[in-house]
Protein backbone atom coordinates (compact mmCIF):
# COMPACT_ATOMS: atom_id res chain seq x y z
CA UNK A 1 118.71 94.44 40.31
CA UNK A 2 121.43 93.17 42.94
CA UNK A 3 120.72 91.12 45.87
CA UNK A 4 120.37 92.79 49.15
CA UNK A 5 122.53 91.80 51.97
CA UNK A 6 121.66 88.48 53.89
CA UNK A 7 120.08 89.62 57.11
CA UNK A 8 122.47 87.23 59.37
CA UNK A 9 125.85 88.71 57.67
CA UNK A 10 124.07 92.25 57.91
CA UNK A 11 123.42 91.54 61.78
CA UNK A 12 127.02 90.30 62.31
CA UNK A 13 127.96 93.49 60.32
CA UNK A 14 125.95 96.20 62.53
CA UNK A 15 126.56 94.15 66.31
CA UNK A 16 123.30 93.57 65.75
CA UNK A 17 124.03 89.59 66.30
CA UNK A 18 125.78 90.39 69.58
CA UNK A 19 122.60 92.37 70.99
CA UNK A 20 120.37 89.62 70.46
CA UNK A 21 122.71 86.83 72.25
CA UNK A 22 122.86 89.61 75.10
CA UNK A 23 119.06 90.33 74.59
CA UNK A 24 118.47 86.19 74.68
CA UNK A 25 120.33 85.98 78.40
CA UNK A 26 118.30 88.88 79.67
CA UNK A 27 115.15 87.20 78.89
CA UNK A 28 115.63 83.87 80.23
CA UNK A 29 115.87 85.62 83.80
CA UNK A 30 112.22 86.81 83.23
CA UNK A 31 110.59 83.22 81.55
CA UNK A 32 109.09 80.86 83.46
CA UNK A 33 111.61 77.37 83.07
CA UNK A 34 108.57 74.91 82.89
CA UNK A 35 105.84 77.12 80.83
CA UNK A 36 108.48 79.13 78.79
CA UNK A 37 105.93 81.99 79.52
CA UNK A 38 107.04 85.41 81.32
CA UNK A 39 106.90 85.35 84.70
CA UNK A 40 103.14 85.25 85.81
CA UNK A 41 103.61 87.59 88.44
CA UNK A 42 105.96 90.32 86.01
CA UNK A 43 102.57 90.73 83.55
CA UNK A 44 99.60 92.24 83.95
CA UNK A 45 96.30 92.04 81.33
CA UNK A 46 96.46 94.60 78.55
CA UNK A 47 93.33 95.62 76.77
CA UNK A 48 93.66 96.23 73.18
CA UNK A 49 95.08 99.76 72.77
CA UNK A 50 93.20 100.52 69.21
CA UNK A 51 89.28 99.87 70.73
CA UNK A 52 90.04 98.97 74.04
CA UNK A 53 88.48 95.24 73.84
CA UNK A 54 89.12 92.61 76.40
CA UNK A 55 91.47 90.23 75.17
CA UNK A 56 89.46 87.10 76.02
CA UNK A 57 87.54 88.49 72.79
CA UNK A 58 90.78 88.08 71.18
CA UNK A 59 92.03 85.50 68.68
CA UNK A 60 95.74 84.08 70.13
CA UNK A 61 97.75 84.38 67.00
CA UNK A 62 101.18 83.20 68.45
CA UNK A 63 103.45 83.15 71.45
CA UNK A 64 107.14 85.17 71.23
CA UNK A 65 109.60 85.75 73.73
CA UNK A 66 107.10 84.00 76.63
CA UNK A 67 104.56 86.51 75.56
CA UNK A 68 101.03 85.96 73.89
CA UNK A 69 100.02 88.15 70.54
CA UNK A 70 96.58 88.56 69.98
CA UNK A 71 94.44 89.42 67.33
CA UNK A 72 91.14 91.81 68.52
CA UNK A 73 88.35 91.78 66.85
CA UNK A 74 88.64 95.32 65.15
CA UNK A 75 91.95 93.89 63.69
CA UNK A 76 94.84 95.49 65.97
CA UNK A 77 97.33 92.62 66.81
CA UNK A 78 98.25 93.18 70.40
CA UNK A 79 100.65 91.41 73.32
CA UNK A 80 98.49 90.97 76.54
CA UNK A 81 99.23 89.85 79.17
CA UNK A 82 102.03 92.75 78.96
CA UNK A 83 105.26 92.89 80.81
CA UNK A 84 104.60 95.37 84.02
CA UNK A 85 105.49 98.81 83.36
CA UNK A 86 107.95 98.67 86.70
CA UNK A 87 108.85 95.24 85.41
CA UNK A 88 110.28 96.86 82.44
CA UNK A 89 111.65 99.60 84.18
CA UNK A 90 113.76 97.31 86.25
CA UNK A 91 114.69 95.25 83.03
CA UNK A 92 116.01 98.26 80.92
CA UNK A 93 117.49 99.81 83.72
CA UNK A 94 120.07 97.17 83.94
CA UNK A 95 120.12 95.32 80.69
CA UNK A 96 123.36 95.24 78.89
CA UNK A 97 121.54 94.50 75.53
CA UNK A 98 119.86 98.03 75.87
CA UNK A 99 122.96 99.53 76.01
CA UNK A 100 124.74 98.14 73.66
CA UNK A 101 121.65 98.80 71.40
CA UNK A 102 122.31 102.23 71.79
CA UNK A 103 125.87 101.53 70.24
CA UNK A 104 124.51 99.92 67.28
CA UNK A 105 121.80 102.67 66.97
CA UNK A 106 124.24 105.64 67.15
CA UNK A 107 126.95 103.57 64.51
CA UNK A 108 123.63 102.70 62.54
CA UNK A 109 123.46 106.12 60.68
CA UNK A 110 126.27 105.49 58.26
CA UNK A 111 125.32 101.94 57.19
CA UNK A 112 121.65 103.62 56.59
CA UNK A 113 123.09 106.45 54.78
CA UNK A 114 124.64 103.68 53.05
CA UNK A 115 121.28 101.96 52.02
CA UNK A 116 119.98 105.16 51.29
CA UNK A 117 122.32 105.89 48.56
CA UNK A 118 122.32 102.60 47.25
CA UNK A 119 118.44 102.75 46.90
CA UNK A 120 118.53 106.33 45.43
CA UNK A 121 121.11 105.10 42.87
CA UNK A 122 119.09 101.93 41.74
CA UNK A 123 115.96 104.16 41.35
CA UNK A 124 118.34 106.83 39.63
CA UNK A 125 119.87 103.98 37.22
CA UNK A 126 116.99 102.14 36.48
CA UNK A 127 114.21 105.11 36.14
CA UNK A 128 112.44 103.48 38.85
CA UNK A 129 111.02 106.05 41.92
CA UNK A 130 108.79 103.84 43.29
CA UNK A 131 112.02 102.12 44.37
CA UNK A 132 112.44 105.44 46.75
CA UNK A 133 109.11 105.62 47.31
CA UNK A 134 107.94 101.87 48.51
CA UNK A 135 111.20 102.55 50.61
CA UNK A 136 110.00 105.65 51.95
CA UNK A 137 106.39 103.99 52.84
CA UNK A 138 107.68 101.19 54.65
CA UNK A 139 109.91 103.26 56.31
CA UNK A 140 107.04 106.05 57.47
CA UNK A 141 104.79 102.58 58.43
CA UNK A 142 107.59 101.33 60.60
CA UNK A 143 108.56 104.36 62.03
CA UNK A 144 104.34 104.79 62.74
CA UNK A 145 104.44 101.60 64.37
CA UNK A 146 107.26 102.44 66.37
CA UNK A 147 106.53 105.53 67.75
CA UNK A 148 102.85 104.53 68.21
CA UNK A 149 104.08 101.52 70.88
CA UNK A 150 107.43 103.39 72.42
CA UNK A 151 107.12 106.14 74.56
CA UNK A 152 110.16 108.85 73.43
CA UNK A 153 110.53 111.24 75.68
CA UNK A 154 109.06 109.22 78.56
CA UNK A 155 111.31 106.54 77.87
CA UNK A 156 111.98 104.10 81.07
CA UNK A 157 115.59 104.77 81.11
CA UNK A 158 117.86 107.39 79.93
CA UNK A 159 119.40 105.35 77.41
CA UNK A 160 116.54 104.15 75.92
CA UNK A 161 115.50 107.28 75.31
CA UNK A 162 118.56 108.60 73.87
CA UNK A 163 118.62 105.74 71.45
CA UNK A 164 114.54 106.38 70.76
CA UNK A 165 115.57 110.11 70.08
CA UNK A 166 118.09 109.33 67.95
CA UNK A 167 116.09 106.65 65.46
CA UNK A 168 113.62 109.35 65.16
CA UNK A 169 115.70 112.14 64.15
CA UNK A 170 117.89 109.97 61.87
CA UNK A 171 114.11 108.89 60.65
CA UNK A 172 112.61 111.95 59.86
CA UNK A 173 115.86 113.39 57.76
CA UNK A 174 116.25 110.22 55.50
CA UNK A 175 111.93 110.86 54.88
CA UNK A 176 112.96 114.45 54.51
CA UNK A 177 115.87 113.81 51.97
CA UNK A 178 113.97 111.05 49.74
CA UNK A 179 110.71 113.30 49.56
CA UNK A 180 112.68 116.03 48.63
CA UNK A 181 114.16 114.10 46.24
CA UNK A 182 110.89 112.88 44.69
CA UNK A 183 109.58 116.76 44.60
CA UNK A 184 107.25 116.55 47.38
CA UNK A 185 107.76 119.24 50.27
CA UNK A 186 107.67 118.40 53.72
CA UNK A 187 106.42 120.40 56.86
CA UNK A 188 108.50 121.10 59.76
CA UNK A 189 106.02 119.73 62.43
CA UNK A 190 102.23 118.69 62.69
């Protein structure tokens, strides 16, 4: 079975490298210098969004990015405090990293398409589906994950929610194509 790609050379490849630097910059403007925290005054307490506990019933699992992830006690592993809704408003709005996402995100298809048809070719050559279909599964459970915690159509900006609409078409027709391919039909909406 070959190697996949080294993520760092497959960032560099996709711009994806040149997002996060931007990304980086952006975020320093909303971190506290001497905590390394997000702005006190940009969060507000979140409640976990699978039972609705309080997060001081939460575990702290880890800190990224200035913000706190927390474990509830029902299991769902949550950020509170959260970054303001306006707060992130105002940081999409005018953050170059979001639109150059959307670059990477619309060039993204054909490197995909790419993966795609290297996966369905290992699976083909080596009589292995459940190479397309642990593919497909982790894809559906990202995608799940996604969608559950980004708002599409109410995106904050317009080009967030171009790029949002995009990853979810391009989503559902690789799904599509590799359950096809496996014999399983799909439906055209729930």
């Amino acid at each position: 079975m070959e190697t996949p790609e080294p993520r760092d050379k497959f960032n560099d490849r996709t711009g994806r490298t040149e997002v996060f630097k931007l990304r980086d910059t952006e975020l320093k403007g909303l971190l506290n210098k001497q905590t390394g925290l997000v702005k006190h005054e940009l969060v507000e307490e979140r409640m976990c969004p699978a039972c609705g506990g309080h997060p001081k019933n939460a575990r702290q699992l880890w800190i990224k990015e200035g913000l706190f992830y927390n474990k509830c006690t029902c299991g769902m592993v949550y950020i509170s405090p959260m970054i303001k809704e306006e707060e992130m408003d105002k940081y999409y709005g005018k953050a170059q990293s979001a639109k150059k996402w959307l670059e990477v995100l619309q060039a993204q298809e054909d490197l995909d398409e790419a993966k795609f048809g290297h996966l369905l070719d290992l699976a083909a050559r080596e009589f292995r589906p459940n190479v397309l279909t642990a593919y497909l599964f982790e894809l559906a459970g990202s995608f799940s994950v996604f969608y559950d915690n980004c708002p599409v159509l109410k995106a904050e900006s317009h080009s967030l929610r171009q790029s949002r609409l995009i990853l979810c078409d391009h989503t559902a027709r690789v799904i599509k194509q590799g359950l096809e391919l496996l014999g399983i039909e799909t439906i055209e909406s729930m």
